[in-house]
Protein backbone atom coordinates (compact mmCIF):
# COMPACT_ATOMS: atom_id res chain seq x y z
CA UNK A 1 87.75 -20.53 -99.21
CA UNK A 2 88.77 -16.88 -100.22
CA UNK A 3 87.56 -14.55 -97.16
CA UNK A 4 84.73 -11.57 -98.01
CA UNK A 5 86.30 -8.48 -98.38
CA UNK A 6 85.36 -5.03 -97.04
CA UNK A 7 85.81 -1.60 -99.02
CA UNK A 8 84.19 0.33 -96.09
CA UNK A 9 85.53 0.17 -92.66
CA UNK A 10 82.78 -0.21 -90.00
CA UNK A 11 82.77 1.60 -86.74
CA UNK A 12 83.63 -0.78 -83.66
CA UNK A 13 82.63 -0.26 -80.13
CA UNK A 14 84.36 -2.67 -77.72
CA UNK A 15 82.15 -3.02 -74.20
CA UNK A 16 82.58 -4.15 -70.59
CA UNK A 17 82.37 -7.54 -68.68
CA UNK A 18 81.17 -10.72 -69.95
CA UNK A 19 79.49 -9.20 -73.86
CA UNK A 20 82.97 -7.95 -74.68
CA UNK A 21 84.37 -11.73 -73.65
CA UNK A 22 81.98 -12.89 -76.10
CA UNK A 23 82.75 -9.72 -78.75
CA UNK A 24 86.23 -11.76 -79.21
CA UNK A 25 84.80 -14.91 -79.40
CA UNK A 26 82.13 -13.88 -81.61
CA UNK A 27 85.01 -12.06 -83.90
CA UNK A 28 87.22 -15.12 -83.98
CA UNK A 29 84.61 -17.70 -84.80
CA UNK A 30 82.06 -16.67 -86.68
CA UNK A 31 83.54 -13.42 -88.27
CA UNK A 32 87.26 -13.46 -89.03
CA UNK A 33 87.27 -17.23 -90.17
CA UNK A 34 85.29 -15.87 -93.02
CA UNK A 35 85.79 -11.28 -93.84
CA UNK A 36 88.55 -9.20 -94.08
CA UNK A 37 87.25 -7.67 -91.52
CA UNK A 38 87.77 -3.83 -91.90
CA UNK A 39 86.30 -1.84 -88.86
CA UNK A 40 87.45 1.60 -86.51
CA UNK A 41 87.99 0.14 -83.59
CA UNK A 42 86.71 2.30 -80.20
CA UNK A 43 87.17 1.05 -76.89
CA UNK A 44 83.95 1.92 -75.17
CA UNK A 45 84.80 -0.40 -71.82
CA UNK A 46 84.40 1.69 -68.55
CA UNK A 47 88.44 2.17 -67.69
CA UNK A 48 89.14 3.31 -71.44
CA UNK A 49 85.72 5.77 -70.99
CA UNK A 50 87.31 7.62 -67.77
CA UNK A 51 90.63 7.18 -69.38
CA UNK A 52 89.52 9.97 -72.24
CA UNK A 53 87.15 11.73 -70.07
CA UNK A 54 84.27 9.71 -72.26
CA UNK A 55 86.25 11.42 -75.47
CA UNK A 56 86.13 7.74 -76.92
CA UNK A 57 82.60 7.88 -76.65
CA UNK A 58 81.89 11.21 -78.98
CA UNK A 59 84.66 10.75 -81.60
CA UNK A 60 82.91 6.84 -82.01
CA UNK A 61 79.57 8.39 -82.68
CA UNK A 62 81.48 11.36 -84.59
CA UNK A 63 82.90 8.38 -86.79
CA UNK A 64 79.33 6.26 -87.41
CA UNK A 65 77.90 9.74 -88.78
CA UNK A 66 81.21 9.61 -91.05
CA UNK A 67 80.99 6.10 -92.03
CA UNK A 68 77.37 5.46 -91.69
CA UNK A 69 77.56 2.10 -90.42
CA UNK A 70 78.27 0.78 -86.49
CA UNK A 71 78.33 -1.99 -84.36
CA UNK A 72 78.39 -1.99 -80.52
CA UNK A 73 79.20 -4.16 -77.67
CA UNK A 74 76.73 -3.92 -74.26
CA UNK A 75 78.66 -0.91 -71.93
CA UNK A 76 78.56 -0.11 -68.25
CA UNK A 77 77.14 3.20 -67.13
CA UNK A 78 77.91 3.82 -63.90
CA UNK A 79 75.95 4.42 -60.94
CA UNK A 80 76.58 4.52 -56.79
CA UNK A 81 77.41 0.87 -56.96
CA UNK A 82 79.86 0.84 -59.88
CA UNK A 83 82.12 4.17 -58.46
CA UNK A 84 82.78 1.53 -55.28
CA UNK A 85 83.65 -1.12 -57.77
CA UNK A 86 86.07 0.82 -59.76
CA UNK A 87 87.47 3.51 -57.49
CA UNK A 88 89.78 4.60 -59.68
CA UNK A 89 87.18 6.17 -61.66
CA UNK A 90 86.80 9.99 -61.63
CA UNK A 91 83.23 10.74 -62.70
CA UNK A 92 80.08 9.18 -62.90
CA UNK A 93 80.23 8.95 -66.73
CA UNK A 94 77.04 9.23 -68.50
CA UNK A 95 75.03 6.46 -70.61
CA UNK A 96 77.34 5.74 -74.03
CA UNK A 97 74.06 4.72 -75.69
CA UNK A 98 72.61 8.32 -74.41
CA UNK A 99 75.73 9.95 -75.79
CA UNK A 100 76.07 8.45 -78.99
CA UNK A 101 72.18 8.36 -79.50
CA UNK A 102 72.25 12.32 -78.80
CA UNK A 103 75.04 13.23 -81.73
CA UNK A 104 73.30 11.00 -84.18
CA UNK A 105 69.81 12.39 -83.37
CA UNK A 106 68.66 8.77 -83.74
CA UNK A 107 65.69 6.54 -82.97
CA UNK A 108 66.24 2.85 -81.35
CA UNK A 109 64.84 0.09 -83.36
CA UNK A 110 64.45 -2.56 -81.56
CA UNK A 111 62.73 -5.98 -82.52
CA UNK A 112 62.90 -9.67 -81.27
CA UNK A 113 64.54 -13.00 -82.60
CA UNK A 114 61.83 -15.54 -82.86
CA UNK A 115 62.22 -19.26 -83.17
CA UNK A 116 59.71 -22.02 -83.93
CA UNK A 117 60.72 -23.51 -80.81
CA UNK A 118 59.41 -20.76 -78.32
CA UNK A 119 56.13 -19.63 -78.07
CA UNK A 120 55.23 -15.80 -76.93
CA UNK A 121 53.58 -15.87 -73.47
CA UNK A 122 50.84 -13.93 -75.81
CA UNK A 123 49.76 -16.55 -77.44
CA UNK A 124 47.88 -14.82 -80.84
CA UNK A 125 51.62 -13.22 -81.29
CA UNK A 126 52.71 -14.61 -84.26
CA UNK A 127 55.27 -12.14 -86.16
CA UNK A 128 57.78 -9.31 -84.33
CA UNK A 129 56.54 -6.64 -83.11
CA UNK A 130 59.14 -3.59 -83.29
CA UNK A 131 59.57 -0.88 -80.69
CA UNK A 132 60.68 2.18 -81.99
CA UNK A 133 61.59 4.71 -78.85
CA UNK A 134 62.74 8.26 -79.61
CA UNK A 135 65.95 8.71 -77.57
CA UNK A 136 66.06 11.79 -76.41
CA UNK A 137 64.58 14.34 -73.74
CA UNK A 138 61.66 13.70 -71.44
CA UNK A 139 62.53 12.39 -68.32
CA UNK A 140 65.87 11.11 -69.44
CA UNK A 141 67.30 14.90 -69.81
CA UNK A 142 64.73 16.19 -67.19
CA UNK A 143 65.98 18.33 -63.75
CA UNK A 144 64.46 17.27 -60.44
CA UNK A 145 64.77 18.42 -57.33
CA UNK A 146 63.06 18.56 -53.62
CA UNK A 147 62.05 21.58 -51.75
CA UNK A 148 60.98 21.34 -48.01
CA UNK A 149 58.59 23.93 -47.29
CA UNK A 150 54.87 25.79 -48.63
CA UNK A 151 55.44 27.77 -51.52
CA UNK A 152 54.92 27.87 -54.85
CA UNK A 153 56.94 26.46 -58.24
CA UNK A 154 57.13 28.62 -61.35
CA UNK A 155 58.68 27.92 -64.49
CA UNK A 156 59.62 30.36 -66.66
CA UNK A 157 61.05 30.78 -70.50
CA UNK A 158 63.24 33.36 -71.61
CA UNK A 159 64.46 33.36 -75.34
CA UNK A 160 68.10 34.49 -75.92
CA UNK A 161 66.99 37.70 -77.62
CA UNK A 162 64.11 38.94 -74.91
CA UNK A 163 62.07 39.10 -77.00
CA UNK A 164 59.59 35.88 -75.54
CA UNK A 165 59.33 35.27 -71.75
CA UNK A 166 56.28 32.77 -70.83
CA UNK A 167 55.65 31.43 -66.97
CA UNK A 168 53.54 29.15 -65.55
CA UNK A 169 52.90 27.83 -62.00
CA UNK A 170 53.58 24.56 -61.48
CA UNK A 171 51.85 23.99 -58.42
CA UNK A 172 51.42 25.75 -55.05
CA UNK A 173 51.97 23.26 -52.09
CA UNK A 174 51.63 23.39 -48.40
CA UNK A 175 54.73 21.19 -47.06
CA UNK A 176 57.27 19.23 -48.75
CA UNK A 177 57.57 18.26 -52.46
CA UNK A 178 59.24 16.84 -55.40
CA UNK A 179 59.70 18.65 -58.81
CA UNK A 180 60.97 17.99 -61.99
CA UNK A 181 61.02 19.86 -65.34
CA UNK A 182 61.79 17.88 -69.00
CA UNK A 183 61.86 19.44 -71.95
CA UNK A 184 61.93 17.97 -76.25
CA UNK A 185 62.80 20.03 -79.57
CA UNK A 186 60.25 19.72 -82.06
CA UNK A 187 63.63 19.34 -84.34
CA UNK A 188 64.15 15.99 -82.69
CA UNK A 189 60.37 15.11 -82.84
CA UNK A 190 60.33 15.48 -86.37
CA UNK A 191 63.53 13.50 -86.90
CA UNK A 192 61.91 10.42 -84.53
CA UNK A 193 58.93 10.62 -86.80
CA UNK A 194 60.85 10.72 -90.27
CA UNK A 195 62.87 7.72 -89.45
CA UNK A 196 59.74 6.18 -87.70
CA UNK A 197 57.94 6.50 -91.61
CA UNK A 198 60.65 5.85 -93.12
CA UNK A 199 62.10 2.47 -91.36
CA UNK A 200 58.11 1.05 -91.92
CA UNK A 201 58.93 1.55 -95.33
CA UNK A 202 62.17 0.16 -95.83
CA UNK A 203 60.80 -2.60 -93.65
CA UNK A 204 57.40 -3.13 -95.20
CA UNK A 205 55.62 -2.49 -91.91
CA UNK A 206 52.73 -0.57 -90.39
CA UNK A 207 53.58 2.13 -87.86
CA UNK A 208 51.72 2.70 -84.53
CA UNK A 209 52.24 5.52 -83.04
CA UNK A 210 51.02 6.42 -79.44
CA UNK A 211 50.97 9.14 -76.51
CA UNK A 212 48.45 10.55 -73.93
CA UNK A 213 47.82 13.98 -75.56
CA UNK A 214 44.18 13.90 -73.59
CA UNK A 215 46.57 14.34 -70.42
CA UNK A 216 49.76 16.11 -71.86
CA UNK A 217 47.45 18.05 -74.32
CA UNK A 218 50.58 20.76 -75.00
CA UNK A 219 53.35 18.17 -74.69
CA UNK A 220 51.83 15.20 -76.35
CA UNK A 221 49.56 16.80 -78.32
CA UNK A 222 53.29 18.73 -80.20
CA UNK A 223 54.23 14.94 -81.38
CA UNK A 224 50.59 13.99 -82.19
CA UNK A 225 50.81 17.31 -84.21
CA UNK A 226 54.30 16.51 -85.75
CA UNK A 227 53.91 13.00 -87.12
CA UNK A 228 51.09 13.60 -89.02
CA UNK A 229 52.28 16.67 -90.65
CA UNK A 230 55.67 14.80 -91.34
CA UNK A 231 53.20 11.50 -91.93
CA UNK A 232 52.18 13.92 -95.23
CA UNK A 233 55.54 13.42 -96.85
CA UNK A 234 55.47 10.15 -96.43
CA UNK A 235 51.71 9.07 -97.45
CA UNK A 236 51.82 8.57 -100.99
CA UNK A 237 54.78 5.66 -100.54
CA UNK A 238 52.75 3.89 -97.50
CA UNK A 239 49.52 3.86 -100.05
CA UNK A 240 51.39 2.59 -102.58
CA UNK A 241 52.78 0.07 -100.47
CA UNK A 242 49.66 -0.70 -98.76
CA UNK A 243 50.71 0.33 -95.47
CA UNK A 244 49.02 1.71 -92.55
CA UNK A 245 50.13 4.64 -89.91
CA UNK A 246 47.70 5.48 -87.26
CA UNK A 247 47.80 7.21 -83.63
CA UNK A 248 46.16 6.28 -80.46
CA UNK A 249 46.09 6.74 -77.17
CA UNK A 250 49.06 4.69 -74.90
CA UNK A 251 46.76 2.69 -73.16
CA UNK A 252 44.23 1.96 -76.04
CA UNK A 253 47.89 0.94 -77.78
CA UNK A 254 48.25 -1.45 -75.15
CA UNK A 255 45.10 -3.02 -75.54
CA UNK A 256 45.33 -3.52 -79.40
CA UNK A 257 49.44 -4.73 -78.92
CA UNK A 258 47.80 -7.86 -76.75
CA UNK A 259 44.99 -8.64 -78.96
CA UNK A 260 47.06 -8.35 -82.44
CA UNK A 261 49.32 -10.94 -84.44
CA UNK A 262 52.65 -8.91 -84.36
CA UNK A 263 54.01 -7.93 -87.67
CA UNK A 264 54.05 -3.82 -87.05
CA UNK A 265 56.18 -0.81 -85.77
CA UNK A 266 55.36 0.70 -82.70
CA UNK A 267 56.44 4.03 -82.10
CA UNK A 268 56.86 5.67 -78.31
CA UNK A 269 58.12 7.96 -76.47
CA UNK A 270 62.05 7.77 -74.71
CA UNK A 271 60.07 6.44 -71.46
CA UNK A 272 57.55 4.16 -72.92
CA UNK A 273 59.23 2.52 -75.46
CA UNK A 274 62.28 2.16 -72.77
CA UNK A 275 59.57 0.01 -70.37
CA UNK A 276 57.55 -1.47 -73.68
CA UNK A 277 60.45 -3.30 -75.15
CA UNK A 278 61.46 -5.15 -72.56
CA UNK A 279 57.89 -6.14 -71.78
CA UNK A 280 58.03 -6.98 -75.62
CA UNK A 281 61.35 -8.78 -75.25
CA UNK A 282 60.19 -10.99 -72.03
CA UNK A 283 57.07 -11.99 -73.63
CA UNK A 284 58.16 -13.01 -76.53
CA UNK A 285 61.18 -15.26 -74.77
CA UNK A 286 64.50 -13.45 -73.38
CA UNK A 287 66.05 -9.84 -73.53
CA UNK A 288 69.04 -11.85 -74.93
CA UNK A 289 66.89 -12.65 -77.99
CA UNK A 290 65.99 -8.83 -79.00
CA UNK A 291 68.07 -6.84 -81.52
CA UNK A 292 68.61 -3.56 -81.00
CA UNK A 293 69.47 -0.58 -84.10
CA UNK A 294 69.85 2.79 -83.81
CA UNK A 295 68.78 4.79 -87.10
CA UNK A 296 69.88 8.50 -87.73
CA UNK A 297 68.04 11.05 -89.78
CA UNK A 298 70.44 11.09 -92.23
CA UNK A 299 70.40 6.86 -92.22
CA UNK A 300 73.02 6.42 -90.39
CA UNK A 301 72.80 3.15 -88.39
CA UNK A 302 74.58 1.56 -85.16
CA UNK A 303 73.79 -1.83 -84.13
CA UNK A 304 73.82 -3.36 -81.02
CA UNK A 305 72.11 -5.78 -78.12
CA UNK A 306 69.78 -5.02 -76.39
CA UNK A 307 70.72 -6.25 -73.31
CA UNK A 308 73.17 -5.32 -70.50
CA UNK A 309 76.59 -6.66 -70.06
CA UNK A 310 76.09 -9.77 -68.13
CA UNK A 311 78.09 -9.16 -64.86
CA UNK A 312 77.35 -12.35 -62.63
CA UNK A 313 78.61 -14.54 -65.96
CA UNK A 314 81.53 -12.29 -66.25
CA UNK A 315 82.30 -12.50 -62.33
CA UNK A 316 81.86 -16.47 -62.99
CA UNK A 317 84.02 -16.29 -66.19
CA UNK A 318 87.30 -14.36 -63.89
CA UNK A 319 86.68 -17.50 -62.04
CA UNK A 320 87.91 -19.64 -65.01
CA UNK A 321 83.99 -21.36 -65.24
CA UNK A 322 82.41 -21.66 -68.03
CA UNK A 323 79.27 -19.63 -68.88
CA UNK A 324 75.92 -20.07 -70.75
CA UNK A 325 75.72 -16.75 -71.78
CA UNK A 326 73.65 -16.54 -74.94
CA UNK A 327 75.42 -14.39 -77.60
CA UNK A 328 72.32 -14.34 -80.33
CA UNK A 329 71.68 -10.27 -79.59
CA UNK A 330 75.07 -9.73 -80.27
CA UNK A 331 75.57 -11.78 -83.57
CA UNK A 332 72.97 -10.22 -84.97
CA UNK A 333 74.10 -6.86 -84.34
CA UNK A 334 77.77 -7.84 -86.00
CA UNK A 335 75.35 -9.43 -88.93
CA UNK A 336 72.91 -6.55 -88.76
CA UNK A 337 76.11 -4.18 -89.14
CA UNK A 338 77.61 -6.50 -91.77
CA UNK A 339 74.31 -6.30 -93.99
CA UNK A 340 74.35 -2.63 -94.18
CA UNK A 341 77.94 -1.99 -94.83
CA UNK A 342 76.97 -4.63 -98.01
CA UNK A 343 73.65 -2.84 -99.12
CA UNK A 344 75.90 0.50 -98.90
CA UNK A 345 79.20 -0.63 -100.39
CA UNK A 346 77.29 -2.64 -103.20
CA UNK A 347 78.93 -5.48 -101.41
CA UNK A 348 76.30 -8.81 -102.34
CA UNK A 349 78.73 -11.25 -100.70
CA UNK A 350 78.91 -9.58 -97.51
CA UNK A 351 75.39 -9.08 -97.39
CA UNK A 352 75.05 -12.65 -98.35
CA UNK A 353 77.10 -13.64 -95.36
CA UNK A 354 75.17 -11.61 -92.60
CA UNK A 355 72.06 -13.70 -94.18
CA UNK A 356 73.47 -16.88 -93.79
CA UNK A 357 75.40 -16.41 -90.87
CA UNK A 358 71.81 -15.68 -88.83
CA UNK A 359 70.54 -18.65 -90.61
CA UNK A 360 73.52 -20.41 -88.93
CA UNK A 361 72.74 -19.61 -85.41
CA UNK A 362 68.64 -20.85 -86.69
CA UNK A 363 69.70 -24.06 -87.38
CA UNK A 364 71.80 -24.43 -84.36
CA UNK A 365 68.67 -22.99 -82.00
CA UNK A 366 66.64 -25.34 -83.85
CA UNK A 367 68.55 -28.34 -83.78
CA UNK A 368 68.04 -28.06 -80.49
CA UNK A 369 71.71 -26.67 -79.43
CA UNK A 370 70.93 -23.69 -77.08
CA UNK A 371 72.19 -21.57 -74.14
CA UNK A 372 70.69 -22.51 -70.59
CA UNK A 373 68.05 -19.45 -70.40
CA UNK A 374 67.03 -20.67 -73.87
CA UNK A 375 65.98 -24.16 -72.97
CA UNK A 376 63.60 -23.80 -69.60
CA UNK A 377 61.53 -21.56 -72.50
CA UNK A 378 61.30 -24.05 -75.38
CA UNK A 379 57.96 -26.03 -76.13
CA UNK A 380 57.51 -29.42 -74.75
CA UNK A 381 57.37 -30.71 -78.09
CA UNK A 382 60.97 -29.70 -79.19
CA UNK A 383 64.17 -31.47 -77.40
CA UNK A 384 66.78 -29.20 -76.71
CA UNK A 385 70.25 -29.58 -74.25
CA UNK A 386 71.96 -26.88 -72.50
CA UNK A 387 75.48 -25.81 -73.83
CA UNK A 388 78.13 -22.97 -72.71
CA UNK A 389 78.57 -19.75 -74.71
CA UNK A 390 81.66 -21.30 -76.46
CA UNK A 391 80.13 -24.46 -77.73
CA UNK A 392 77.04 -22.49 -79.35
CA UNK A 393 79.16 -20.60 -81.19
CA UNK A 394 81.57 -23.55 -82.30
CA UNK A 395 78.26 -25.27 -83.54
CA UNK A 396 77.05 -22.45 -85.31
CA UNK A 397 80.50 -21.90 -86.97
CA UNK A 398 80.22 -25.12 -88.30
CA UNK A 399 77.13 -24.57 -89.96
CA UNK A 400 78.17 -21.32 -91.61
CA UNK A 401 81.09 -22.75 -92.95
CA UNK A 402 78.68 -25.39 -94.77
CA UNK A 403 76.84 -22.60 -95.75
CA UNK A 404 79.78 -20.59 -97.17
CA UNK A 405 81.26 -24.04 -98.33
């Protein structure tokens, strides 16, 4: 058959350990076969990183703004742990996804695979339920630090002209104690909310959206403040669409997440929706079964998994053994990618073959073909065998190529 062809290049971020093992495999089987594949290829693994003093990492984000369309394989950031495993590295390099989700000024999407096979451990779940978590500030760009004797803790604002200075105390404490400051831009508030809106309607969804302003009156209460006055250029479209935005309290969120059917948007903040989509992810079956987008102001989009990079397969896989490493997060981020690059370039084919290549891998989780931490979750009803990384993906190939056939 005549291969798909690309006008657009996409952007390409290579990763680390056992995902960027399964990157080429994913490429050469279900990809190439089938596209002229036309991407910008970055090398995001941790050697190339230190390599360009994390360079690689801006000029790939730099080129998604350009090109509007990414795809990303899992990356290591480093911590203690990692400097002793590769010594030759010369900083602590930050988080890529931090990096790349700071230049775009994005929000994460992220929203679970489902198949009939496994059930959510919340049993009345019975569609997605999407986490959207603004990526930046709060505790992730926070300063700590620990003092070790009485006094007091002030912090103070000064604007660049003089002409505002506010203080307040902090606390006053009698011994030692632990202090940290974080900060947010109402700019990047209003850009979380605007692709919040905006992603429920492209999606056909209702948006939750949820904080503790009764605690954080100042600091909450600024993004309870924002998203409904943003929510006003949005309102006639969700009306006419019969969608619903509301805000509540985090914990009265909670409560309503467990008791509903699924089928929504919920918005949080960088911490919660960090901690809320993986409890998401578990209960609705496996981290390895969440997809993961990040979605720029300006609709710019970079796809990825949402899981890490898999390092006791990888350590397994030096060993020349064969892995069960389930590749679905990833496949859908290369057909997630592929989609919009289609929608964008006008491209139906292309879009046609992200569609059918995720119906693929379906039919191949369905028949019963699926990766070890897949089949210890599957109902007793449905049979299903255990199979490594390499023979899921030959299966599925063969069922896209009837597809495309």
């Amino acid at each position: 058959m005549e291969k798909i062809k690309m006008t657009t290049p996409l952007v390409e971020m290579d990763g680390d350990e056992m995902t960027r093992i399964l990157w080429g495999m994913i490429k050469d089987k279900l990809i190439l076969p089938f596209v002229e594949l036309k991407t910008e290829y970055y090398d995001l693994g941790l050697l190339h990183r230190n390599k360009t003093k994390d360079q690689v990492t801006v000029d790939a984000a730099n080129a998604t703004r350009k090109y509007g369309v990414a795809v990303k394989c899992a990356t290591i950031t480093p911590n203690k742990e990692r400097m002793e495993e590769y010594p030759q590295l010369t900083e602590m390099w930050r988080s890529p996804n931090g990096t790349i989700r700071s230049i775009l000024d994005g929000t994460v999407f992220r929203t679970p695979i489902c198949i009939d096979a496994i059930k959510p451990v919340v049993r009345n779940w019975k569609k997605p339920i999407t986490i959207a978590r603004h990526a930046y500030g709060d505790v992730y760009k926070s300063v700590d630090f620990v003092t070790t004797r009485p006094g007091t803790c002030i912090m103070t604002f000064t604007s660049d002209d003089g002409a505002e200075e506010k203080s307040v105390i902090v606390q006053k404490v009698d011994g030692p104690a632990v202090w940290q400051g974080a900060h947010n831009r109402d700019s990047s508030i209003r850009s979380f909310a605007r692709s919040c809106f905006q992603y429920a309607i492209d999606t056909r969804q209702d948006l939750w959206f949820s904080t503790k302003d009764t605690i954080a009156k100042i600091y909450d209460g600024e993004f309870k403040r924002i998203f409904e006055e943003e929510y006003g250029d949005f309102r006639a479209q969700f009306e006419k669409l019969g969608l619903t935005y509301f805000y509540t309290l985090i914990d009265d969120a909670v409560a309503r997440v467990i008791r509903s059917e699924g089928g929504y948007i919920w918005a949080c903040k960088n911490y919660d929706g960090d901690v809320m989509s993986d409890m998401v992810s578990t209960a609705f079956g496996s981290l390895a079964m969440m997809t993961s987008v990040l979605v720029s102001p300006d609709g710019a989009a970079e796809y990825e998994a949402a899981h890490g990079t898999v390092t006791r397969h990888y350590y397994r896989h030096l060993k020349g053994e064969k892995t069960s490493t389930n590749p679905m997060a990833t496949i859908f981020a290369w057909s997630g990618a592929l989609r919009r690059r289609g929608e964008l370039d006008g491209l139906r084919d292309l879009s046609d073959f992200a569609d059918k290549l995720e119906a693929a891998c379906f039919d191949t989780l369905n028949a019963g073909i699926m990766t070890r931490d897949l089949v210890g979750l599957v109902e007793p009803e449905f049979r299903a065998r255990a199979v490594d990384s390499g023979e899921f993906l030959d299966a599925a190939a063969g069922r896209l190529a009837a597809k495309l056939a």
